[in-house]
PDB file of N, CA and C in Angstrom:
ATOM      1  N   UNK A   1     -18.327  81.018 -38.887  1.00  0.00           N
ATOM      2  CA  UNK A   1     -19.775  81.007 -38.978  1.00  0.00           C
ATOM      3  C   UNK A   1     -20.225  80.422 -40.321  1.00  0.00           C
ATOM      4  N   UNK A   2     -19.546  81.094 -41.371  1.00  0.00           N
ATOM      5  CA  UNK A   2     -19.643  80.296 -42.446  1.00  0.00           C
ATOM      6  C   UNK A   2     -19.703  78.954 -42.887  1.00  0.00           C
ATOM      7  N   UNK A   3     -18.027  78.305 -42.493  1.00  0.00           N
ATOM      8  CA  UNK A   3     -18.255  77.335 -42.094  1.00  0.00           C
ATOM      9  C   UNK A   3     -18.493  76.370 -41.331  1.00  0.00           C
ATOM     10  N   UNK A   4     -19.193  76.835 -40.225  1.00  0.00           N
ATOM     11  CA  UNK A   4     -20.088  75.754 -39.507  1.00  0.00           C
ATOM     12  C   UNK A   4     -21.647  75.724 -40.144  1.00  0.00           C
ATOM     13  N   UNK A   5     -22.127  76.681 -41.111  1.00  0.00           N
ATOM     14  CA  UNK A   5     -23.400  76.436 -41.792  1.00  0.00           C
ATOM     15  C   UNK A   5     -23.029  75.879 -42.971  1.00  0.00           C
ATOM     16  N   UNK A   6     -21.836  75.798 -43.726  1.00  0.00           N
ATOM     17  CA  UNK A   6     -21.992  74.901 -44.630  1.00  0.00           C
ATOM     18  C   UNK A   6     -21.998  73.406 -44.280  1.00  0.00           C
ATOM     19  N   UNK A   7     -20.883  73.045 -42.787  1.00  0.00           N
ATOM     20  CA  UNK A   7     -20.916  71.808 -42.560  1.00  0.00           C
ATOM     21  C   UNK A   7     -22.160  71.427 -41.966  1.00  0.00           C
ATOM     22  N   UNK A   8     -22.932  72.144 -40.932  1.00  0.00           N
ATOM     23  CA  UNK A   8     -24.567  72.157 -40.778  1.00  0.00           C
ATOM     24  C   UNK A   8     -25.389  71.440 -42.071  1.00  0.00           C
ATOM     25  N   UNK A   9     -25.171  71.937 -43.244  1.00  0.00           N
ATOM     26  CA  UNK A   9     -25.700  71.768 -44.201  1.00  0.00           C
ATOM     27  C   UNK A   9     -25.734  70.320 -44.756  1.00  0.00           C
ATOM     28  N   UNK A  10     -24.561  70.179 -44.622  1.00  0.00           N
ATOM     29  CA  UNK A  10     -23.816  68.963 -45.010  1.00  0.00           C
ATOM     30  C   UNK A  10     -23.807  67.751 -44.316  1.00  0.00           C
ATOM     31  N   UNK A  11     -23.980  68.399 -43.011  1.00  0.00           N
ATOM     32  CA  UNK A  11     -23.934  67.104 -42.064  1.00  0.00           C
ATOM     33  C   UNK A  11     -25.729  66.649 -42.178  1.00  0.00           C
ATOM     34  N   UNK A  12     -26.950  67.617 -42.270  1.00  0.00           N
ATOM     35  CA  UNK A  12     -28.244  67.712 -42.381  1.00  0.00           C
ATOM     36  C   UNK A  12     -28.775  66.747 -43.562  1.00  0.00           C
ATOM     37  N   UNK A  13     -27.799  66.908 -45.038  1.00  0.00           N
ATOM     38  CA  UNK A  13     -28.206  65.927 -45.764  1.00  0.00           C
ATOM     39  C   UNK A  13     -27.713  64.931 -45.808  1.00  0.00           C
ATOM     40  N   UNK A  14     -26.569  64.165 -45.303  1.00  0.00           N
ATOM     41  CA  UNK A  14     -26.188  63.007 -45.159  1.00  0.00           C
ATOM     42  C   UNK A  14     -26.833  62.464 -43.934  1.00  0.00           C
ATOM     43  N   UNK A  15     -27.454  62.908 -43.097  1.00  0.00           N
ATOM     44  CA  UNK A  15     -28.249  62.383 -42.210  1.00  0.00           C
ATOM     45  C   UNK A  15     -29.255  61.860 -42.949  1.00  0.00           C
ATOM     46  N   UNK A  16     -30.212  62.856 -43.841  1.00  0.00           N
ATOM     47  CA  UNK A  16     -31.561  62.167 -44.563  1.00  0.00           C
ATOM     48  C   UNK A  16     -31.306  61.118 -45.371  1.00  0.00           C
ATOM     49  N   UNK A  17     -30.105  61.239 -46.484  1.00  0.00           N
ATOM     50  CA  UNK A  17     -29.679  60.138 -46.982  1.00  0.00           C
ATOM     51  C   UNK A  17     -29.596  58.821 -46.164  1.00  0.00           C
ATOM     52  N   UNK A  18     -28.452  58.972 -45.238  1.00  0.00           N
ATOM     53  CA  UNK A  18     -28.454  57.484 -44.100  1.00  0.00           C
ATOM     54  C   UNK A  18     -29.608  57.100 -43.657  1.00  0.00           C
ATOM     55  N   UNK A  19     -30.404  58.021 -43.067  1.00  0.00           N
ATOM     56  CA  UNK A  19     -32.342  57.466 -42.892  1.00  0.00           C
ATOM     57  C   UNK A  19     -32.834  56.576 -43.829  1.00  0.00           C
ATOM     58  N   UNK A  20     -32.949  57.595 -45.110  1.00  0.00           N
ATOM     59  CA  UNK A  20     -33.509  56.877 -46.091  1.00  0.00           C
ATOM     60  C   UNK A  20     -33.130  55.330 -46.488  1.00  0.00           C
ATOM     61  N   UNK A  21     -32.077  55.227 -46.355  1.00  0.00           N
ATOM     62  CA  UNK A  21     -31.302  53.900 -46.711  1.00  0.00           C
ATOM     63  C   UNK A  21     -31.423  52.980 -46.102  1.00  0.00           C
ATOM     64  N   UNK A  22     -31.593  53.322 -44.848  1.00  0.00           N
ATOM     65  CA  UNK A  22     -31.755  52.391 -43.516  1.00  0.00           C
ATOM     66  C   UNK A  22     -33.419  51.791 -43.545  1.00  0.00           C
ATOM     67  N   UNK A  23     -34.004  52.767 -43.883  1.00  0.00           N
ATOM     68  CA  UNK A  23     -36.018  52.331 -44.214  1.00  0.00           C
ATOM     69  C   UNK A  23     -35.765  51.405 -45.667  1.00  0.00           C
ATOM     70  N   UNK A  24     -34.892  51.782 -46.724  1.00  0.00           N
ATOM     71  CA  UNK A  24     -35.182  51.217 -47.847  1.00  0.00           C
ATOM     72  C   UNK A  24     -34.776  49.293 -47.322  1.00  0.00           C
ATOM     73  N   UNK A  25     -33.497  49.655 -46.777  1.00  0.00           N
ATOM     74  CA  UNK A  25     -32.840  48.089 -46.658  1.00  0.00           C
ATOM     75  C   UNK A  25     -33.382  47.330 -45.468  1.00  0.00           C
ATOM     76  N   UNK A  26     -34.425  48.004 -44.540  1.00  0.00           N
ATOM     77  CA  UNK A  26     -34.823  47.224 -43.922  1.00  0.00           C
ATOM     78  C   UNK A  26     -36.503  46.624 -44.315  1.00  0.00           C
ATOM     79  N   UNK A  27     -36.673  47.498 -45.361  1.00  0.00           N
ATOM     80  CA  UNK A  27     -38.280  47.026 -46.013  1.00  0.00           C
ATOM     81  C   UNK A  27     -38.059  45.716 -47.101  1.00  0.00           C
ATOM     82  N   UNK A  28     -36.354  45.652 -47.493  1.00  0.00           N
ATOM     83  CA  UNK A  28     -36.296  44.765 -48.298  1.00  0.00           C
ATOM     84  C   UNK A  28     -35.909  43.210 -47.322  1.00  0.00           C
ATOM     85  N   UNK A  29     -36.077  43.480 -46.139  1.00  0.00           N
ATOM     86  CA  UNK A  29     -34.879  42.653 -45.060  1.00  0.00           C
ATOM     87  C   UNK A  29     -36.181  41.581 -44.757  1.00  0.00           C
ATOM     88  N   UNK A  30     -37.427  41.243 -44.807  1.00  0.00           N
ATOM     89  CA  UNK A  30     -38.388  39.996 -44.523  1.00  0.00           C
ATOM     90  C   UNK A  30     -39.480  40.398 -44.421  1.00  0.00           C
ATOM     91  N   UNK A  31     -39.955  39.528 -43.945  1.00  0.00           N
ATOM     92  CA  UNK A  31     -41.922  40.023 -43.832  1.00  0.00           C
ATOM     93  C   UNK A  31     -42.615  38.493 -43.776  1.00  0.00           C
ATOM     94  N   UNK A  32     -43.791  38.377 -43.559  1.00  0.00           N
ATOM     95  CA  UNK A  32     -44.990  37.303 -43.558  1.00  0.00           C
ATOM     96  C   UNK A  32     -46.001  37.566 -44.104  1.00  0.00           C
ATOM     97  N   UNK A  33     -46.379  36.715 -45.363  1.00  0.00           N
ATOM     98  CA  UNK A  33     -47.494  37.014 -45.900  1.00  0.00           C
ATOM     99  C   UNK A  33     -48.546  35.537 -44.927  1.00  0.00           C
ATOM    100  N   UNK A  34     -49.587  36.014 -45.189  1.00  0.00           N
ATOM    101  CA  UNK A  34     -50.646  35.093 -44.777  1.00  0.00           C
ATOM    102  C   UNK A  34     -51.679  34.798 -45.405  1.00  0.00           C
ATOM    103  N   UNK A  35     -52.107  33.674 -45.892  1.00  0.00           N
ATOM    104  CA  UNK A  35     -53.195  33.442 -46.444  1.00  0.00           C
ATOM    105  C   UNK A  35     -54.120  32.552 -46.038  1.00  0.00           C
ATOM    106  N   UNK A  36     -55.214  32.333 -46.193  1.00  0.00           N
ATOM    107  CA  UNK A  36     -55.987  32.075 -45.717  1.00  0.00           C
ATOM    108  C   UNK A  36     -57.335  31.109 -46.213  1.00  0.00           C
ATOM    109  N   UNK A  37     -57.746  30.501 -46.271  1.00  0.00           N
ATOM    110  CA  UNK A  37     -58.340  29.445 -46.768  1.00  0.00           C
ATOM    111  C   UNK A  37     -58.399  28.221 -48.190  1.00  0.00           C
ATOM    112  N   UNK A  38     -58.420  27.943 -49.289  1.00  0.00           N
ATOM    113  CA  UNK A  38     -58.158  26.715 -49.654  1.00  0.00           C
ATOM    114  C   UNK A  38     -58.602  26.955 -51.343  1.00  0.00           C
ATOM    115  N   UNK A  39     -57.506  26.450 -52.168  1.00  0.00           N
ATOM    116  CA  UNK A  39     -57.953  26.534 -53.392  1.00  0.00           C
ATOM    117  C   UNK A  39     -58.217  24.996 -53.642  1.00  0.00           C
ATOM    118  N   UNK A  40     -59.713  25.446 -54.147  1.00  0.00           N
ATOM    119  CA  UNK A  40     -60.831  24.071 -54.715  1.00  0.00           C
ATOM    120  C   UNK A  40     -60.817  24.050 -56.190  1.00  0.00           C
ATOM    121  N   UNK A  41     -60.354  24.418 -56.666  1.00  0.00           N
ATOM    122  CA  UNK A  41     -60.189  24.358 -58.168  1.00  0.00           C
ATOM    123  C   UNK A  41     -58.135  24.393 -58.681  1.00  0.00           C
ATOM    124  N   UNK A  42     -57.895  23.893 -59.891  1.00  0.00           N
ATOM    125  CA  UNK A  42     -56.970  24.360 -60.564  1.00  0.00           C
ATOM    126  C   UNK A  42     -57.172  25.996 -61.395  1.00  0.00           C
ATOM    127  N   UNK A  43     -56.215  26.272 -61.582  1.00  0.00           N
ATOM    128  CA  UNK A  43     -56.544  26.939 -62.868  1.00  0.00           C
ATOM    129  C   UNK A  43     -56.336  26.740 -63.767  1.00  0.00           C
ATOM    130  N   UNK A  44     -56.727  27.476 -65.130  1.00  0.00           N
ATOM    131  CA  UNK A  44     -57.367  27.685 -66.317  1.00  0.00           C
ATOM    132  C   UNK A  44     -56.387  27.074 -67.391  1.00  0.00           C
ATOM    133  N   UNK A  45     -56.247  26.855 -68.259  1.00  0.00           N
ATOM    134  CA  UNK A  45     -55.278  26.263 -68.547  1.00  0.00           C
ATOM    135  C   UNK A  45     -55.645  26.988 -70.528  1.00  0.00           C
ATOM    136  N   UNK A  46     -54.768  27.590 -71.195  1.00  0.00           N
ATOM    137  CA  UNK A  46     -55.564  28.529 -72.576  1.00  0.00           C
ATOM    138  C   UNK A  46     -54.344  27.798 -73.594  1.00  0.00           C
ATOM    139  N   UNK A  47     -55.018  27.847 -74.567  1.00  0.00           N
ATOM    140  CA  UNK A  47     -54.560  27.141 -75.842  1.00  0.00           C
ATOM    141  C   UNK A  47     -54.762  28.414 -76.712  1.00  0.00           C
ATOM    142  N   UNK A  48     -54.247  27.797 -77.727  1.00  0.00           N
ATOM    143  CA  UNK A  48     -55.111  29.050 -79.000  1.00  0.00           C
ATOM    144  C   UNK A  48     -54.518  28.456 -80.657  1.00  0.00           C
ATOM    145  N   UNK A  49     -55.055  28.937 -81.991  1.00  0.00           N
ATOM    146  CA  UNK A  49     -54.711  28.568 -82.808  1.00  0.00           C
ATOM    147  C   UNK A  49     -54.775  29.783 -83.507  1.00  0.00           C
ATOM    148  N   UNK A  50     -54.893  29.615 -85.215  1.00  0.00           N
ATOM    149  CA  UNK A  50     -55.022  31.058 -86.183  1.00  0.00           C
ATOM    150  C   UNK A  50     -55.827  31.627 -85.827  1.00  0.00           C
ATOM    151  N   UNK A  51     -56.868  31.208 -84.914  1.00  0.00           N
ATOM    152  CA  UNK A  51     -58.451  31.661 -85.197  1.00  0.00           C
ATOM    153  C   UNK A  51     -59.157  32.180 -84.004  1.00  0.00           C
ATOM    154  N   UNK A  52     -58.410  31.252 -82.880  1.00  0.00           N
ATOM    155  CA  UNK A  52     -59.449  31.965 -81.706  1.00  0.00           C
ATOM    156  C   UNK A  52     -58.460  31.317 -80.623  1.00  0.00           C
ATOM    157  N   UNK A  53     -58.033  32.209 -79.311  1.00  0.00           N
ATOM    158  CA  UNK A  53     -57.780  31.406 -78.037  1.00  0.00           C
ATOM    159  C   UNK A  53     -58.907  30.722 -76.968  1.00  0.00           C
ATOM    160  N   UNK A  54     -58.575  29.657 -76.658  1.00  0.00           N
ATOM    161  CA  UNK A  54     -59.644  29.258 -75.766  1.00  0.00           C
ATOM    162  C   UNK A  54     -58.944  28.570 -74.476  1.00  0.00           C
ATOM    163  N   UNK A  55     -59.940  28.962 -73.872  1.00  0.00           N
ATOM    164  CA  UNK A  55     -59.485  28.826 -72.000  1.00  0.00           C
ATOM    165  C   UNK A  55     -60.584  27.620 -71.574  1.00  0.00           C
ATOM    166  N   UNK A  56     -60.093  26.355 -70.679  1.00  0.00           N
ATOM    167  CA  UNK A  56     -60.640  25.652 -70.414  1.00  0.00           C
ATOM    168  C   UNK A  56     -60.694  25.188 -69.165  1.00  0.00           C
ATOM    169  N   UNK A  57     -61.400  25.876 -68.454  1.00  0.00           N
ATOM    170  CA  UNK A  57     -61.407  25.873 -66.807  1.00  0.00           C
ATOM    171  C   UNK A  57     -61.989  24.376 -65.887  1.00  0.00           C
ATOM    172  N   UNK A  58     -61.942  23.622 -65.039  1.00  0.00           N
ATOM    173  CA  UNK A  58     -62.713  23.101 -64.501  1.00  0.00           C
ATOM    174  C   UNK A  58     -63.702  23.438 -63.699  1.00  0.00           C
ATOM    175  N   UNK A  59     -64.725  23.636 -63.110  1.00  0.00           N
ATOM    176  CA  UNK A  59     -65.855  23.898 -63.399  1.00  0.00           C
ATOM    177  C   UNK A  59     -66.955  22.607 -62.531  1.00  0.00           C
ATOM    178  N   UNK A  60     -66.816  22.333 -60.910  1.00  0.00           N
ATOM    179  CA  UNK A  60     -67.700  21.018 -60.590  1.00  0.00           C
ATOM    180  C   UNK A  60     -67.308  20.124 -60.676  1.00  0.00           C
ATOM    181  N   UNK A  61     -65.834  19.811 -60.933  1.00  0.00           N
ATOM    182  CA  UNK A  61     -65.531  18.848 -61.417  1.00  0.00           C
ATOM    183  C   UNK A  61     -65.777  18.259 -63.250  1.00  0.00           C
ATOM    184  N   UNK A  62     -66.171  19.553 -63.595  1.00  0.00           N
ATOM    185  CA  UNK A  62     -66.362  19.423 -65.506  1.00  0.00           C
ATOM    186  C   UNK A  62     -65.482  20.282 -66.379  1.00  0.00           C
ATOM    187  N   UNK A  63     -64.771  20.005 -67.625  1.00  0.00           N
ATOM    188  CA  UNK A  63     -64.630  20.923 -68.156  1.00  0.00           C
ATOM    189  C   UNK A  63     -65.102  22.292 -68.982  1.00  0.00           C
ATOM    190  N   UNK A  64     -64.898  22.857 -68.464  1.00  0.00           N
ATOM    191  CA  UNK A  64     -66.062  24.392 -69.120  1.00  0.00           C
ATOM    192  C   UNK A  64     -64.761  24.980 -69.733  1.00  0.00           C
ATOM    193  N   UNK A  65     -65.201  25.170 -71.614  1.00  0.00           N
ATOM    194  CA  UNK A  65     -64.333  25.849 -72.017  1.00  0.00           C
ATOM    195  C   UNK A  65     -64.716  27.545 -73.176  1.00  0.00           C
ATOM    196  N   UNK A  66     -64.095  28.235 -72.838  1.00  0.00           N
ATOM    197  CA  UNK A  66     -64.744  29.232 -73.463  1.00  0.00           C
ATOM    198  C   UNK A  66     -63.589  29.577 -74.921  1.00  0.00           C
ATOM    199  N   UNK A  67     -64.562  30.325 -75.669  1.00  0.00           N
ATOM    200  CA  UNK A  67     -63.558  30.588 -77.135  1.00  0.00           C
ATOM    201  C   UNK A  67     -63.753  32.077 -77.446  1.00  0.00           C
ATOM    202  N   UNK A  68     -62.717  32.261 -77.466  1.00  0.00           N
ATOM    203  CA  UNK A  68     -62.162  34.032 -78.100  1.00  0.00           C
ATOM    204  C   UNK A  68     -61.899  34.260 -79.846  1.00  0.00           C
ATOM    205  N   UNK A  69     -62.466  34.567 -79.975  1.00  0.00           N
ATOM    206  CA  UNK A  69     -62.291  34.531 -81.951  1.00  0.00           C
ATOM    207  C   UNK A  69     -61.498  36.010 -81.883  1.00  0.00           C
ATOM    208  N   UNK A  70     -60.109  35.457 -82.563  1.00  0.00           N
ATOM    209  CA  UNK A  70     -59.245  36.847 -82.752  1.00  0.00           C
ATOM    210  C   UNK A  70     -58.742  36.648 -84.488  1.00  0.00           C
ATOM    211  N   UNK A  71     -59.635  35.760 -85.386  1.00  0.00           N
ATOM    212  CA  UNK A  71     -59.168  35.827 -86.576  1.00  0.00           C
ATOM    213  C   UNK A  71     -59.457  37.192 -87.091  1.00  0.00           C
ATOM    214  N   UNK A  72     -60.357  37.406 -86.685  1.00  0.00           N
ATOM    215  CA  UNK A  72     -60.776  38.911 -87.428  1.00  0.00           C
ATOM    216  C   UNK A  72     -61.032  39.917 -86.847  1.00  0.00           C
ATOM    217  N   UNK A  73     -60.330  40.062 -85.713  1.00  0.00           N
ATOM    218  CA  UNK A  73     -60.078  41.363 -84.740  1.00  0.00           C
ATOM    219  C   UNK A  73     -58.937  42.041 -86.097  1.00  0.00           C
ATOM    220  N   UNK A  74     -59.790  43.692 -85.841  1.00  0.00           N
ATOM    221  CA  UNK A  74     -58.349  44.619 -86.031  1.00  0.00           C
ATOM    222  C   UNK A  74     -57.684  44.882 -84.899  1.00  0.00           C
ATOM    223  N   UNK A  75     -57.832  44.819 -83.341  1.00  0.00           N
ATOM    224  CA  UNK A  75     -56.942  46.042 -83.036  1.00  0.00           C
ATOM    225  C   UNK A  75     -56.991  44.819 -81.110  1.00  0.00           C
ATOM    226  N   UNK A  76     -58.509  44.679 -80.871  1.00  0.00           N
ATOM    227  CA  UNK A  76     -58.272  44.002 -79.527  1.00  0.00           C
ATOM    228  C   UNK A  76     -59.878  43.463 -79.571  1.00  0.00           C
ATOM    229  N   UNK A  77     -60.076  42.409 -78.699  1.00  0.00           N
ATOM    230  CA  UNK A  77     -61.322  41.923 -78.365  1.00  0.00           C
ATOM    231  C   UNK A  77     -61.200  41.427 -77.116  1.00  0.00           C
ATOM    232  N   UNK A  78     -62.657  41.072 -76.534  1.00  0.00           N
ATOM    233  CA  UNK A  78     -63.165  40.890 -75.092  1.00  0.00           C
ATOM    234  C   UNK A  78     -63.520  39.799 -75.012  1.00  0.00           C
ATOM    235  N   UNK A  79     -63.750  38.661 -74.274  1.00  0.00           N
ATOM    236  CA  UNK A  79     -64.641  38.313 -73.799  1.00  0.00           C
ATOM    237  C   UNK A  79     -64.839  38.066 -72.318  1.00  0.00           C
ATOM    238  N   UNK A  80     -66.537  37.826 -71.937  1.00  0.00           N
ATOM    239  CA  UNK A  80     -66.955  37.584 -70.710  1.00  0.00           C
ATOM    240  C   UNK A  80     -68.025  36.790 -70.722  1.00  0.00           C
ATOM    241  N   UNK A  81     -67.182  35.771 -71.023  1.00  0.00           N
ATOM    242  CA  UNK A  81     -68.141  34.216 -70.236  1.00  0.00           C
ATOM    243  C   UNK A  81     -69.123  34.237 -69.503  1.00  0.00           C
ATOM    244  N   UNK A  82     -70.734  33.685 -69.863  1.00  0.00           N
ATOM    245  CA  UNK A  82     -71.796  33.765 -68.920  1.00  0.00           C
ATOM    246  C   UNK A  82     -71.540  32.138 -68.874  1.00  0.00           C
ATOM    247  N   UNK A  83     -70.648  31.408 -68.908  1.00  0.00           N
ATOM    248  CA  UNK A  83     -70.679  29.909 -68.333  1.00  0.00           C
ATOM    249  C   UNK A  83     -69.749  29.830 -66.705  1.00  0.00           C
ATOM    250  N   UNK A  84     -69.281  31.209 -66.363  1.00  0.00           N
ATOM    251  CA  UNK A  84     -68.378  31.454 -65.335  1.00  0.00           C
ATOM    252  C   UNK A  84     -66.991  31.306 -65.086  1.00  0.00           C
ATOM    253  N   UNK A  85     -66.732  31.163 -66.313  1.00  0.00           N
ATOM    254  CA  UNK A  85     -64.655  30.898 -66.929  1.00  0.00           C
ATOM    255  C   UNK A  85     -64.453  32.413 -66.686  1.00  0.00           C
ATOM    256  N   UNK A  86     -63.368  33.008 -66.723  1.00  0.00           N
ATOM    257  CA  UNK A  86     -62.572  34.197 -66.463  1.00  0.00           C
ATOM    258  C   UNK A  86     -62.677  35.052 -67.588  1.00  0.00           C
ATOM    259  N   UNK A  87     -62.856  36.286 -67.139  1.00  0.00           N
ATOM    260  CA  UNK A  87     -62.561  37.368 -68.577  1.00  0.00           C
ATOM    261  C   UNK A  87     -61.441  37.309 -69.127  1.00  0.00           C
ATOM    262  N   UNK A  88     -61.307  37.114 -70.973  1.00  0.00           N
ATOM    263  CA  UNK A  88     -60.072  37.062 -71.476  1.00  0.00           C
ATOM    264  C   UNK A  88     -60.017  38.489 -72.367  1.00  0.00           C
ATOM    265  N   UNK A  89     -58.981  38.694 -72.448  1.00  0.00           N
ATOM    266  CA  UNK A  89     -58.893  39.663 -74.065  1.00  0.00           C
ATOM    267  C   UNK A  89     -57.451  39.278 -74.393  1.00  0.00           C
ATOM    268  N   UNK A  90     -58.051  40.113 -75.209  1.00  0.00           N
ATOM    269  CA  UNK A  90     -56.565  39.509 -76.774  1.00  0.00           C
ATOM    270  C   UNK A  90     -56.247  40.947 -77.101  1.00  0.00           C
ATOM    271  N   UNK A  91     -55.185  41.527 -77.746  1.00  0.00           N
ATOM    272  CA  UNK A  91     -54.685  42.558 -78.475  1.00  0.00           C
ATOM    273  C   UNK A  91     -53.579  42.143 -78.909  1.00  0.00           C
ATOM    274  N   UNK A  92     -53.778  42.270 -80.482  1.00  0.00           N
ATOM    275  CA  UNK A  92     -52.283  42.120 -81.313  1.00  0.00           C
ATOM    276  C   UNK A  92     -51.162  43.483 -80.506  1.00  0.00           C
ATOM    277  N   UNK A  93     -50.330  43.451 -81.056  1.00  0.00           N
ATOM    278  CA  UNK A  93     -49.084  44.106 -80.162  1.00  0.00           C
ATOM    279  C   UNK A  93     -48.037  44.525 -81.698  1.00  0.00           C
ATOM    280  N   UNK A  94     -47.948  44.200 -82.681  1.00  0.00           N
ATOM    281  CA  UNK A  94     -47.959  44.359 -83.914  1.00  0.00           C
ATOM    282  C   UNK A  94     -48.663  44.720 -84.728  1.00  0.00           C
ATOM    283  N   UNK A  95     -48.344  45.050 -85.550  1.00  0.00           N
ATOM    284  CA  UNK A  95     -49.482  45.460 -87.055  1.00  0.00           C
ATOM    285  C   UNK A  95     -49.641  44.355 -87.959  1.00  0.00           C
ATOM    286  N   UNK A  96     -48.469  43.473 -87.828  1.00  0.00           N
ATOM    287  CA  UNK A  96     -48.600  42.693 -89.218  1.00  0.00           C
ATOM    288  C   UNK A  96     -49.431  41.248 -88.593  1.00  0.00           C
ATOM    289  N   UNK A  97     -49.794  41.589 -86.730  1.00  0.00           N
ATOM    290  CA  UNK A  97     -50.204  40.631 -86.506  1.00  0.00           C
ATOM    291  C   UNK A  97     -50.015  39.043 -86.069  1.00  0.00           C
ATOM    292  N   UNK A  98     -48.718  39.349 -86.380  1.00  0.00           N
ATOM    293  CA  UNK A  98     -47.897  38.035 -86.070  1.00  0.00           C
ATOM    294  C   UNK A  98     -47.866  37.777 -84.101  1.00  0.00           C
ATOM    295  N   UNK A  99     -47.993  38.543 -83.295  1.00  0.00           N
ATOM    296  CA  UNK A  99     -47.611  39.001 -81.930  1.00  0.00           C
ATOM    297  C   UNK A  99     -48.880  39.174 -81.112  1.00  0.00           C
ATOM    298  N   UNK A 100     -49.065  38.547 -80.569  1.00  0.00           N
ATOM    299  CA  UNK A 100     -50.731  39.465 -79.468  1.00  0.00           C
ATOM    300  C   UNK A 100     -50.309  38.615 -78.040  1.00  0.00           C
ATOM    301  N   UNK A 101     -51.842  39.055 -77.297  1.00  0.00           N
ATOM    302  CA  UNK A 101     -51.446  39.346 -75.552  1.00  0.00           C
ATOM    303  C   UNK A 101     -52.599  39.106 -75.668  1.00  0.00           C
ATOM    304  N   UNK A 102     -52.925  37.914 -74.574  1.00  0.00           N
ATOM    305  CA  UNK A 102     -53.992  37.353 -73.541  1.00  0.00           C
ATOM    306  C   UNK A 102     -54.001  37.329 -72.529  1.00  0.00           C
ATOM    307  N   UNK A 103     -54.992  38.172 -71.769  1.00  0.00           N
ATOM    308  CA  UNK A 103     -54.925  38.850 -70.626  1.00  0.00           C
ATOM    309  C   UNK A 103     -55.997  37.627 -70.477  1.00  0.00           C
ATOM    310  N   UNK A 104     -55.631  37.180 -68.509  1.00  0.00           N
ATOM    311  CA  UNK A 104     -56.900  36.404 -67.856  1.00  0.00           C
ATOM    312  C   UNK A 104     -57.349  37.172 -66.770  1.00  0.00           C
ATOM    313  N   UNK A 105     -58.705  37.724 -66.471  1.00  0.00           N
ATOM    314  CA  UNK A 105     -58.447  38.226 -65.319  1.00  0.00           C
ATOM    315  C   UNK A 105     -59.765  37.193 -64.552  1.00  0.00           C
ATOM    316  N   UNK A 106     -59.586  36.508 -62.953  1.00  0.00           N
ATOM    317  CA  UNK A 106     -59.572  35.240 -62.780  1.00  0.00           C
ATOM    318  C   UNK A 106     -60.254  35.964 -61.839  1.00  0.00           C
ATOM    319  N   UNK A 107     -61.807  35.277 -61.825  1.00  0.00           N
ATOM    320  CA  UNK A 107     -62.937  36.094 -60.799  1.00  0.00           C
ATOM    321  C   UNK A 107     -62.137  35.506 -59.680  1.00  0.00           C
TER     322      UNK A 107
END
């Protein structure tokens, strides 16, 4: 009796294990993404120097470019373009400043 509830036991979690494994390797096994209508623009294309990054989108067929001044950020800055270029920010990632991160987030 004993041991048929330990092997019960035993046989109960190597069952959930084998389940589990079988959902994991078949979620990794294909799929179809679909998308759906047409990109009319490139994207953004960002430069930057000591002083400020700037993102220069096309725009109508024009270039529209926007400028981020991070010479004299302490810590992180924003911007949000009313010419319709993408929200950028900046945050150093260091102290001494040498290191930062430009985030695009692309209406």
């Amino acid at each position: 009796m004993k041991y048929q509830r330990w092997f019960f036991t035993k046989a109960g979690w190597l069952l959930i294990a084998w389940t589990a494994s079988l959902s994991m390797a078949s979620a990794a096994d294909g799929g179809r993404i679909t998308f759906t209508g047409a990109v009319v623009e490139d994207g953004c294309q960002l430069s930057n120097n000591r002083t400020e990054v700037i993102q220069s989108c096309i725009r109508d067929n024009k270039v529209v470019k926007s400028h981020l001044s991070i010479g004299n950020i302490q810590q992180s800055a924003m911007l949000i373009p009313a010419n319709g270029n993408n929200k950028m920010s900046f945050r150093w990632i260091d102290k001494s400043k040498g290191l930062g991160i430009t985030e695009v987030e692309y209406n």
